[in-house]
C-alpha atoms as a PDB file:
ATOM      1  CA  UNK A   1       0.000   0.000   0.000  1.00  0.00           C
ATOM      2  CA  UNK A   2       1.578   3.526  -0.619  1.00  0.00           C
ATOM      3  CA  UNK A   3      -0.479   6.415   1.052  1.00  0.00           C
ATOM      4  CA  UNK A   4       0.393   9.765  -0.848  1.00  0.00           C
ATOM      5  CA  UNK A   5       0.225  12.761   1.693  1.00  0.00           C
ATOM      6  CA  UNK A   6      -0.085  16.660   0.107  1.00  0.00           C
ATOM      7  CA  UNK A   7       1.903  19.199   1.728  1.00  0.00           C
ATOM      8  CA  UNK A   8       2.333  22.501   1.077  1.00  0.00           C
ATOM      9  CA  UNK A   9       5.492  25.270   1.735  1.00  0.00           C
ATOM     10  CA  UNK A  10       3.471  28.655   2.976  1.00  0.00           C
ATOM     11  CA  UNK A  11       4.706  32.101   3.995  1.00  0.00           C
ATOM     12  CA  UNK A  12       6.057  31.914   7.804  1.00  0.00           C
ATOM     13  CA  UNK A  13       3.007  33.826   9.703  1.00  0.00           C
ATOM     14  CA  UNK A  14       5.710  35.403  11.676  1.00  0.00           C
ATOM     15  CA  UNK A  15       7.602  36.875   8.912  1.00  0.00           C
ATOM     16  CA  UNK A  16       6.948  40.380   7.005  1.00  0.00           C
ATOM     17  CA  UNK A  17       4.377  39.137   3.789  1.00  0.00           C
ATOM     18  CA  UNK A  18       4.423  40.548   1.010  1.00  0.00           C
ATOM     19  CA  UNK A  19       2.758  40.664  -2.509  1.00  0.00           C
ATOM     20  CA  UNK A  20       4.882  40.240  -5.563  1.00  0.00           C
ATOM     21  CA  UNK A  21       3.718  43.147  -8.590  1.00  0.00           C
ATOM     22  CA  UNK A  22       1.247  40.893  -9.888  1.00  0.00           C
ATOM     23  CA  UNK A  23      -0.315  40.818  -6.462  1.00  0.00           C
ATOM     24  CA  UNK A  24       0.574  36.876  -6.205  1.00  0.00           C
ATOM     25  CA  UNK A  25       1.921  36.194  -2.372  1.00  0.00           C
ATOM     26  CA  UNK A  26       6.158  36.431  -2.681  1.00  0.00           C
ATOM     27  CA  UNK A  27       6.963  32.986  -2.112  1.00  0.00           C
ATOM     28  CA  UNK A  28      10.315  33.472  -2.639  1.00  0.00           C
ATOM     29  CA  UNK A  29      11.759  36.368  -0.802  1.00  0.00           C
ATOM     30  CA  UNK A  30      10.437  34.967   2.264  1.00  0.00           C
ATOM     31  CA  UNK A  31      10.866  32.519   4.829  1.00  0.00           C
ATOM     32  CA  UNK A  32       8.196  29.399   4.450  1.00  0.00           C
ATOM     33  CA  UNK A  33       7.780  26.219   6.331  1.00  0.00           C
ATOM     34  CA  UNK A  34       5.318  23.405   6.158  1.00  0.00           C
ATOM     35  CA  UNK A  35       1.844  24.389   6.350  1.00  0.00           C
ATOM     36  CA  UNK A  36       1.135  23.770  10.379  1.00  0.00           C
ATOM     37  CA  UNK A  37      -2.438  21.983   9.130  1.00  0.00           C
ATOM     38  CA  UNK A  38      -0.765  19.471   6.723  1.00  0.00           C
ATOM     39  CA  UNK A  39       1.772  18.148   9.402  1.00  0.00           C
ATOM     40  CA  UNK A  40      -1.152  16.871  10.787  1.00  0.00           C
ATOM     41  CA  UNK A  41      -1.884  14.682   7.251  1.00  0.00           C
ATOM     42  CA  UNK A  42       1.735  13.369   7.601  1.00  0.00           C
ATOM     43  CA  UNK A  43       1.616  12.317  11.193  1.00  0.00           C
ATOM     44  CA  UNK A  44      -1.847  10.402  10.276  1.00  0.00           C
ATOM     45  CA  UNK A  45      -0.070   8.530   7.371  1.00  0.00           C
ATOM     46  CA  UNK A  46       2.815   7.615   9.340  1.00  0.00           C
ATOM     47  CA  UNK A  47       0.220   6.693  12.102  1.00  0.00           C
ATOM     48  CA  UNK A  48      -1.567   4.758   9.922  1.00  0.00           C
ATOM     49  CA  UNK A  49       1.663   3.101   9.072  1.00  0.00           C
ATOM     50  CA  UNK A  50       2.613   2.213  12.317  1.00  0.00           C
ATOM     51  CA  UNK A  51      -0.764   0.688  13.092  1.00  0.00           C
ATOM     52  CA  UNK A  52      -0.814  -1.827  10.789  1.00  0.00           C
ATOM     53  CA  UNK A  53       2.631  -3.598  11.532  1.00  0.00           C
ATOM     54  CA  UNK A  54       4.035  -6.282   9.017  1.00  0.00           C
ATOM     55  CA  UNK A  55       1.829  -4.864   6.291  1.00  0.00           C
ATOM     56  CA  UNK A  56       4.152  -3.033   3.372  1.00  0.00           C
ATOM     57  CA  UNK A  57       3.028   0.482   3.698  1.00  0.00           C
ATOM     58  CA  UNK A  58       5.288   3.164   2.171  1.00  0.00           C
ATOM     59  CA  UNK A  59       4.679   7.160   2.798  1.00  0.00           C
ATOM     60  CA  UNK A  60       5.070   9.209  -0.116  1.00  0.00           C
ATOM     61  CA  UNK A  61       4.947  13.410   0.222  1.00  0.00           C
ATOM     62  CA  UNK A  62       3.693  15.367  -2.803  1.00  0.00           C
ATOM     63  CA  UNK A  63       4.251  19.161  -3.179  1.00  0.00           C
ATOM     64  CA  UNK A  64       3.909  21.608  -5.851  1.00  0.00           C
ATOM     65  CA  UNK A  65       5.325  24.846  -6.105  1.00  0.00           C
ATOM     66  CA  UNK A  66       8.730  26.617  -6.691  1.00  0.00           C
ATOM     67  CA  UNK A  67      12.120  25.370  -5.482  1.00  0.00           C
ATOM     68  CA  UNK A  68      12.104  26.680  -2.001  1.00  0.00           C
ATOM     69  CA  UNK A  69       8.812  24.301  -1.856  1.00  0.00           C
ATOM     70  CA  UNK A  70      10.609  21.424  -1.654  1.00  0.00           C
ATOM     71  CA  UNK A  71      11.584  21.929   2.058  1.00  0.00           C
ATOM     72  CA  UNK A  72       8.147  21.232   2.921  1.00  0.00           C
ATOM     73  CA  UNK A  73       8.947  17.570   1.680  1.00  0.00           C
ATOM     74  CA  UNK A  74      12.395  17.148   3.158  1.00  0.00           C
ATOM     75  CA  UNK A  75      10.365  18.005   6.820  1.00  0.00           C
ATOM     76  CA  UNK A  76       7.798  15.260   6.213  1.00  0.00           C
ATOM     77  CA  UNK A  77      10.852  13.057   4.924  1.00  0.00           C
ATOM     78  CA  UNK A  78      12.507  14.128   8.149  1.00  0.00           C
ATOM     79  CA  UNK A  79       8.896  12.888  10.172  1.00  0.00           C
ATOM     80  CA  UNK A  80       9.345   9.641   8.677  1.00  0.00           C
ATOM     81  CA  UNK A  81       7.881   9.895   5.088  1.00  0.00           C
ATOM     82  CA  UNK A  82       9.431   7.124   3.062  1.00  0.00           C
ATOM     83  CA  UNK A  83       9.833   9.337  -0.441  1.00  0.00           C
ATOM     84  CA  UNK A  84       9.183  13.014  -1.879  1.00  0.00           C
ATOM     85  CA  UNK A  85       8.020  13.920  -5.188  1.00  0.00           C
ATOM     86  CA  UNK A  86       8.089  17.675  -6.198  1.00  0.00           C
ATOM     87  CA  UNK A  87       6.110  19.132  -9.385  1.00  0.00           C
ATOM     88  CA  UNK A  88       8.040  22.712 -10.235  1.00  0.00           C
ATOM     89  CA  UNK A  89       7.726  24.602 -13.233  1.00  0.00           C
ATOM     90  CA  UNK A  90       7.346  28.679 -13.940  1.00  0.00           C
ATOM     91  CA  UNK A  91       4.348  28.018 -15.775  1.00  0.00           C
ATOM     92  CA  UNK A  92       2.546  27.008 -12.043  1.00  0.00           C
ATOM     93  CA  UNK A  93       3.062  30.533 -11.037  1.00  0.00           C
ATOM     94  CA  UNK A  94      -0.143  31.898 -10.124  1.00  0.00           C
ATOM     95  CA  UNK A  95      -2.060  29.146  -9.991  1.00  0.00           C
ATOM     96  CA  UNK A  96      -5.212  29.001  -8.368  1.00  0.00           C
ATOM     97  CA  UNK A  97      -6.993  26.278  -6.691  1.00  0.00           C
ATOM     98  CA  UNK A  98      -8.535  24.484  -9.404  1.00  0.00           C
ATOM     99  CA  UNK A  99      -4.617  24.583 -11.155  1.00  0.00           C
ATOM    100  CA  UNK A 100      -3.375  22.959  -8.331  1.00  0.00           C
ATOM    101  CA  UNK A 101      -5.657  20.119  -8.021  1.00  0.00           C
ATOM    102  CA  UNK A 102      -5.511  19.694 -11.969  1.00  0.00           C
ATOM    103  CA  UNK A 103      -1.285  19.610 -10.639  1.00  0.00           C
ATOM    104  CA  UNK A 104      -1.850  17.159  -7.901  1.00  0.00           C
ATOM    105  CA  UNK A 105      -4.265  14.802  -9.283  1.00  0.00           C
ATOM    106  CA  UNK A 106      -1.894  14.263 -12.497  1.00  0.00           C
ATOM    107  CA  UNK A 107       1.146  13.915  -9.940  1.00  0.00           C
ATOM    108  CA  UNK A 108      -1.076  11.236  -7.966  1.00  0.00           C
ATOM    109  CA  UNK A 109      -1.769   9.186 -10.370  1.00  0.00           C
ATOM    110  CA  UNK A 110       2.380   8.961 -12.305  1.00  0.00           C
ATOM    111  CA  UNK A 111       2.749   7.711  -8.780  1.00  0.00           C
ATOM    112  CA  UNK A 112      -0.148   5.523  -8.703  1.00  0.00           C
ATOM    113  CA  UNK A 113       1.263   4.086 -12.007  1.00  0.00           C
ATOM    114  CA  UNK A 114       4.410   3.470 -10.536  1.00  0.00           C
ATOM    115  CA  UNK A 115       4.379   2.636  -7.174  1.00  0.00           C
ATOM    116  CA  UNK A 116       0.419   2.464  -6.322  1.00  0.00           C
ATOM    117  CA  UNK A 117      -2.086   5.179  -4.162  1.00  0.00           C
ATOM    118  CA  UNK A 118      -4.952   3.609  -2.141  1.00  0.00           C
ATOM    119  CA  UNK A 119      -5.250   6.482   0.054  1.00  0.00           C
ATOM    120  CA  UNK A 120      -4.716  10.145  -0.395  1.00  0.00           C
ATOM    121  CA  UNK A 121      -4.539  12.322   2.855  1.00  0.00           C
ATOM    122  CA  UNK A 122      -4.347  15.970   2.489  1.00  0.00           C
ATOM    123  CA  UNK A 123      -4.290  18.883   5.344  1.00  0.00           C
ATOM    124  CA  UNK A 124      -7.690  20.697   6.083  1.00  0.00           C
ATOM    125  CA  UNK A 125      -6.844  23.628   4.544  1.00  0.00           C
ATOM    126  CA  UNK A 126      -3.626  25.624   4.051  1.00  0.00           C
ATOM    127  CA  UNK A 127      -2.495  27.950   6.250  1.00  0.00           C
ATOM    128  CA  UNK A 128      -1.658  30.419   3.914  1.00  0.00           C
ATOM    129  CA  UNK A 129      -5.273  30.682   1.433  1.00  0.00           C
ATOM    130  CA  UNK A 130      -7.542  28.416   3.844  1.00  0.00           C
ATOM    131  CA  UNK A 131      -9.779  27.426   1.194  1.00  0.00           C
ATOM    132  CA  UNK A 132     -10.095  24.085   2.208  1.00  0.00           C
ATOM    133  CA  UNK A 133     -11.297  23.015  -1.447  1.00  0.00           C
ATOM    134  CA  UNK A 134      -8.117  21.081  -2.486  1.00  0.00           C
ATOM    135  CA  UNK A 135      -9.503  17.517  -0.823  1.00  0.00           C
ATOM    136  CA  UNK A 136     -12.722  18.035  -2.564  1.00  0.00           C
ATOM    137  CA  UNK A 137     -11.478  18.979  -6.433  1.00  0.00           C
ATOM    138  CA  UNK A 138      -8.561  16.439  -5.876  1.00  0.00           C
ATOM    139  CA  UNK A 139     -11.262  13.526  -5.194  1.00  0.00           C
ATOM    140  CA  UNK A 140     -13.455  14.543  -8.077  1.00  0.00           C
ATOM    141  CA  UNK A 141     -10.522  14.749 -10.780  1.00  0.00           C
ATOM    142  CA  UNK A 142      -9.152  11.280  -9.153  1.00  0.00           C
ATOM    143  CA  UNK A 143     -12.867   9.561  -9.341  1.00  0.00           C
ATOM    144  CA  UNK A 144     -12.630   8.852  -5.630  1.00  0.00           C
ATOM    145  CA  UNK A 145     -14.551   9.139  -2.642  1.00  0.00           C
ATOM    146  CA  UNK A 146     -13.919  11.611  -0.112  1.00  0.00           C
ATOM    147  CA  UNK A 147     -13.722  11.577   3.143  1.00  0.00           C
ATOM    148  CA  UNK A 148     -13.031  15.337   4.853  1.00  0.00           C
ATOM    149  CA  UNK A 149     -12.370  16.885   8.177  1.00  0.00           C
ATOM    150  CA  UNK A 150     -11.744  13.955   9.790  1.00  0.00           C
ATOM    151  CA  UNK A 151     -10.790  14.285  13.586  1.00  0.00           C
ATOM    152  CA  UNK A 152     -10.084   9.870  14.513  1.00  0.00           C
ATOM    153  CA  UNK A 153      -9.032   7.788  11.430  1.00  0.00           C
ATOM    154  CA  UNK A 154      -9.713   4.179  12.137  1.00  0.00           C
ATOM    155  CA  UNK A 155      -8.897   1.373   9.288  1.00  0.00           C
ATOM    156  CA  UNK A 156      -8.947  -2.226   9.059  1.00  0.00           C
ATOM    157  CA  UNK A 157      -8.235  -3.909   5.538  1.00  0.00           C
ATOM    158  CA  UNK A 158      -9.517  -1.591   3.219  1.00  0.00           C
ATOM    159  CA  UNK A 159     -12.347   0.210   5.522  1.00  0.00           C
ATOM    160  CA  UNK A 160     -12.025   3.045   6.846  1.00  0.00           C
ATOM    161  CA  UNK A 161     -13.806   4.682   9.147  1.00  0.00           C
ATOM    162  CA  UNK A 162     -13.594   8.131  10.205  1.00  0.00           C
ATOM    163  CA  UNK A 163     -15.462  10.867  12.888  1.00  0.00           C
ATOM    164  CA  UNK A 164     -15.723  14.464  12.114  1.00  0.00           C
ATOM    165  CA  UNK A 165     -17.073  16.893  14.448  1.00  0.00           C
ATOM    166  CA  UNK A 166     -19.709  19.453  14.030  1.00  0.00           C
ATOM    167  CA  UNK A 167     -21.169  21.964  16.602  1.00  0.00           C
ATOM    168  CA  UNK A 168     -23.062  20.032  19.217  1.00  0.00           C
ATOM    169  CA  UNK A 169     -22.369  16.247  17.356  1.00  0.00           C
ATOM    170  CA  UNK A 170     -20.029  14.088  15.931  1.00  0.00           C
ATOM    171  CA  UNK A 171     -20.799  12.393  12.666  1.00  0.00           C
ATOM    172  CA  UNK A 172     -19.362   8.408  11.746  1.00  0.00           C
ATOM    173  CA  UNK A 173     -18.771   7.578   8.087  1.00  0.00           C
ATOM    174  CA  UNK A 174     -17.168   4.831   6.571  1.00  0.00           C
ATOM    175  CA  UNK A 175     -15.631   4.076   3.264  1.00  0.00           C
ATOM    176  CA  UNK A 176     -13.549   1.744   1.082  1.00  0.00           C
ATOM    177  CA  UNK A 177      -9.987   2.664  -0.379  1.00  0.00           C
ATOM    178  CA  UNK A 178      -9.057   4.048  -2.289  1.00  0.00           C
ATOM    179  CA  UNK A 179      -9.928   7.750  -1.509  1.00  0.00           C
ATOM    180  CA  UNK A 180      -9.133  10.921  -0.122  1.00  0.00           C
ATOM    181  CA  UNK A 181      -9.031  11.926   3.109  1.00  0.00           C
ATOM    182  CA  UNK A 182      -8.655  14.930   4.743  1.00  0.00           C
ATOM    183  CA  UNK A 183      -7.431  15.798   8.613  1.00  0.00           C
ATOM    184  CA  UNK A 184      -8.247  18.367  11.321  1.00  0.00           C
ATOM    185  CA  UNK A 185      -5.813  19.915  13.807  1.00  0.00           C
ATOM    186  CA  UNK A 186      -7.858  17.411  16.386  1.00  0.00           C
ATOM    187  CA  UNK A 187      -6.512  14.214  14.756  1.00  0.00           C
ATOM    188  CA  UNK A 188      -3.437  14.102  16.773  1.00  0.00           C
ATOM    189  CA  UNK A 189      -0.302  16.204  17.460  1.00  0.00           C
ATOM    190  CA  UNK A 190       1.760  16.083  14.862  1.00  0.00           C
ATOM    191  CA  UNK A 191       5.698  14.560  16.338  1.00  0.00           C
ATOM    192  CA  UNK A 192       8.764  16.331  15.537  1.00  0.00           C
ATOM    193  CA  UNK A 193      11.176  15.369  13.685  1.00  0.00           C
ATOM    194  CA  UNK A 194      14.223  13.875  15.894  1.00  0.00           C
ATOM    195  CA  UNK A 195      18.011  13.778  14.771  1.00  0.00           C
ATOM    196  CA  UNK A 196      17.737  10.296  13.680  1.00  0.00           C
ATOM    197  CA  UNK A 197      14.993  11.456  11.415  1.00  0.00           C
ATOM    198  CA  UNK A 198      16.629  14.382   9.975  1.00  0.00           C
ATOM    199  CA  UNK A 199      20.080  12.415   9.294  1.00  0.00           C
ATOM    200  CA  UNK A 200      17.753   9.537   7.555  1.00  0.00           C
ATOM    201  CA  UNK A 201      15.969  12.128   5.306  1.00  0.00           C
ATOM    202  CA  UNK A 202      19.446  12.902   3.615  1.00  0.00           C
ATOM    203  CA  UNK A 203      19.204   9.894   2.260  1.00  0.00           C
ATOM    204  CA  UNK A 204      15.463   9.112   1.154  1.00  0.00           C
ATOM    205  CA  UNK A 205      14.713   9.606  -2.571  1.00  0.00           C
ATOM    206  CA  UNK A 206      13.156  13.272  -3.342  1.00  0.00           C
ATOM    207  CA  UNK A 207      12.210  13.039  -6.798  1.00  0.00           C
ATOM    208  CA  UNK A 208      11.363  16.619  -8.884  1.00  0.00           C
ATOM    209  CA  UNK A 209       8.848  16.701 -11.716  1.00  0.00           C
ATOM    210  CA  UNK A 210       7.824  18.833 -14.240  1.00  0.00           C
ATOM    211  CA  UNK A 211       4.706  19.767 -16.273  1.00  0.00           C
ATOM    212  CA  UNK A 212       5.999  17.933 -18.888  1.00  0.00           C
ATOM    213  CA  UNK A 213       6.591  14.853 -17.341  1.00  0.00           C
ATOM    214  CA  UNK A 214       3.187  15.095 -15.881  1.00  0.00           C
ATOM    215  CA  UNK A 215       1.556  15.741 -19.200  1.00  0.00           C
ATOM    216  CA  UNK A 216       0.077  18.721 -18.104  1.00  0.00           C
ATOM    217  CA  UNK A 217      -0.141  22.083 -20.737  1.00  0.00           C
ATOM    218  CA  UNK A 218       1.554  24.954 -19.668  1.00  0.00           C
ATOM    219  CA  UNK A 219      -1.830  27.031 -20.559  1.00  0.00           C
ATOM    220  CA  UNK A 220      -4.151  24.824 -17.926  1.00  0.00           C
ATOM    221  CA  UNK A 221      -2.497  26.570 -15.296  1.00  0.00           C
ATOM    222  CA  UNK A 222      -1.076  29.947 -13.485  1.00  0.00           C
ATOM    223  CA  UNK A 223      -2.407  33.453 -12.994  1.00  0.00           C
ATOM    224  CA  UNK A 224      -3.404  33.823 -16.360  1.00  0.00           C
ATOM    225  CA  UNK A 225      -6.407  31.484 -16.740  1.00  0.00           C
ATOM    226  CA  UNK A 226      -6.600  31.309 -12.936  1.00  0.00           C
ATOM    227  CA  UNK A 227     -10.719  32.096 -12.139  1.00  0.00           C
ATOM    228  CA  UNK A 228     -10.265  34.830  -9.551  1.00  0.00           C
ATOM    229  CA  UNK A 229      -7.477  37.331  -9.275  1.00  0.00           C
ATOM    230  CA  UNK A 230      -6.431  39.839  -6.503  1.00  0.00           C
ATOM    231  CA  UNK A 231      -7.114  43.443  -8.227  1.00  0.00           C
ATOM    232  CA  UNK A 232      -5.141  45.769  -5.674  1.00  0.00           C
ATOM    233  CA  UNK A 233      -3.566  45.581  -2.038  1.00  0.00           C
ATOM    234  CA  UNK A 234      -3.098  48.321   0.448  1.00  0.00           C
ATOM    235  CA  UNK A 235      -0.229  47.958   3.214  1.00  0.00           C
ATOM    236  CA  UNK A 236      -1.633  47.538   6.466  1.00  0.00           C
ATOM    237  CA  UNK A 237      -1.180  51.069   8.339  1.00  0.00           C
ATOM    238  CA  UNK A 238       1.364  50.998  11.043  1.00  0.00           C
ATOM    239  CA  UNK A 239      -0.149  50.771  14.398  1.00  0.00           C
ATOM    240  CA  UNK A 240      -0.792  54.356  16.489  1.00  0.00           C
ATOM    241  CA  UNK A 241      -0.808  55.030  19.815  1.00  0.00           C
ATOM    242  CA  UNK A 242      -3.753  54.208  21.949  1.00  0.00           C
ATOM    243  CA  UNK A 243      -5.852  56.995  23.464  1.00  0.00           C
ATOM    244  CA  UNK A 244      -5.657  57.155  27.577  1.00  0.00           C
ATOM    245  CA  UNK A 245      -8.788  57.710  28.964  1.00  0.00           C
ATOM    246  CA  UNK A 246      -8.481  58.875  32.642  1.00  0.00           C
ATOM    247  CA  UNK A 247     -11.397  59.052  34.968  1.00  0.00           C
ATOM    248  CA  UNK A 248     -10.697  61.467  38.200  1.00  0.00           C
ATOM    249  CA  UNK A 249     -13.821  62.953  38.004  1.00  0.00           C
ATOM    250  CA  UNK A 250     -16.501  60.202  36.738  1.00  0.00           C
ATOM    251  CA  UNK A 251     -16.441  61.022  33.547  1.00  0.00           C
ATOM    252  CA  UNK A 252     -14.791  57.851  32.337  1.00  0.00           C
ATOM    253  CA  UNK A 253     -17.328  55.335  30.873  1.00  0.00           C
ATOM    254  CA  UNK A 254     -18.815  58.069  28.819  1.00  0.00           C
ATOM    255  CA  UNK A 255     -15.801  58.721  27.152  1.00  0.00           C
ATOM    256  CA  UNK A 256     -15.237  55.039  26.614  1.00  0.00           C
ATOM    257  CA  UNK A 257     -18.880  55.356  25.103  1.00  0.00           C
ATOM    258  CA  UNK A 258     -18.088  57.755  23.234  1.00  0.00           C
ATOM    259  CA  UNK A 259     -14.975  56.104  21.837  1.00  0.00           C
ATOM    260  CA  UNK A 260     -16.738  52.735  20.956  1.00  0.00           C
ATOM    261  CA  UNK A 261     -19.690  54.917  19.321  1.00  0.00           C
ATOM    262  CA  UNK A 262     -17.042  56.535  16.965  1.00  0.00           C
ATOM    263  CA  UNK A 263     -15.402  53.188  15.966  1.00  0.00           C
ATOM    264  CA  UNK A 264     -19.064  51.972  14.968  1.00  0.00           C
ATOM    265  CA  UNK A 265     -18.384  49.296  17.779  1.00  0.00           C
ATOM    266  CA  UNK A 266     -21.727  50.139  19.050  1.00  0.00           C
END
């Protein structure tokens, strides 16, 4: 069995974001990591892995994007991933989230062809766009099932058997691999990687593809046929100092009024 897991290089939250001139996010002047929500995807794969014992299960990590992407792989590679496979090419620039599932699907299944894919386990949603629509348009272009938001993963042979939860209930569905799954931040914490990890990652194969060797055109993809487009961005406005509001004389909560009447807060 080889379970495919999608992960994704974002923009480090902590770092100073920025929009390139075609108002795409700069994904390469600044520091990224693995999206936070798709460690989660790895550490169920490598859970799932570890549940079923004596069973030949390999981990595969799939990424697209440019070069500096590819250190989202190495990190699930350091977790315990088994192999890497990143699709990079210009012509990807841009691409929206129908692109990248048209990207993803045709990178699933080169690997299904040569190594196998019963099961498919993406993040929630990125960090970075939160859309949460990748699971969903991956399944449909793959002709699978899907099986989203999943909070406990339970599998034996090829049922699974997931619960997601909603406000005030929790919801049981089954299926049969292959499909897709996608995982909450309540599925488990995701394990860091240790030194014996990282040195073992070196080592693991980390294959890079192309559009071409996916069979993809060039014009199916990036900002120019991408369905919605930022138009303009405005800097956010450095912060100000607050206002003091002292109250010797009793006068205090109607100035705080006041205040919270100006700002349309009430």
């Amino acid at each position: 069995m080889n379970i495919v897991v999608c992960v994704k290089h974002v923009p480090d939250a902590t770092a100073d974001r920025k929009f390139e001139d075609d108002f795409t996010v700069d994904r390469v002047g600044v520091d990224g990591l693995l999206s936070e929500l798709d460690e989660y995807a790895v550490e169920q794969a490598l859970q799932f892995r570890e549940k079923r014992e004596g069973e030949e299960i390999t981990v595969t990590a799939l990424t697209v994007g440019p070069e500096k992407a590819a250190d989202a792989v190495r990190k699930a590679l350091q977790m315990g991933a088994d192999s890497g496979v990143h699709v990079v090419d210009d012509a990807i620039a841009g691409s929206d989230y129908i692109a990248t599932s048209l990207v993803l699907a045709k990178a699933v299944e080169k690997i299904k062809a040569d190594a196998g894919a019963d099961l498919v386990i993406c993040g929630m949603a990125s960090t970075d766009a939160s859309g949460s629509v990748v699971p969903a348009m991956l399944a449909e272009r793959l002709g699978l099932p899907q099986v989203t938001l999943a909070s406990v993963i339970e599998s034996q042979g090829d049922q699974i058997r997931i619960k997601r939860d909603n406000e005030g209930s929790t919801e049981v569905i089954g299926a049969t691999l292959p499909i897709v799954l996608s995982v909450t931040d309540q599925s488990g914490e995701a394990r860091y990687p240790s030194f014996k990890g990282i040195m073992a990652a070196k080592k693991k194969p980390l294959e890079t593809w192309s559009l071409s060797d996916l069979g993809v055109d060039a014009g199916e993809v990036g900002l120019s046929v991408a369905w919605s487009q930022v138009e303009d961005t405005t800097e956010r406005p450095p912060r100000t100092a607050g206002e003091i509001v002292t109250d010797e004389d009793g006068s205090g909560a109607g100035a705080l009024v006041d205040f919270l009447a100006s700002k349309k807060f009430i």
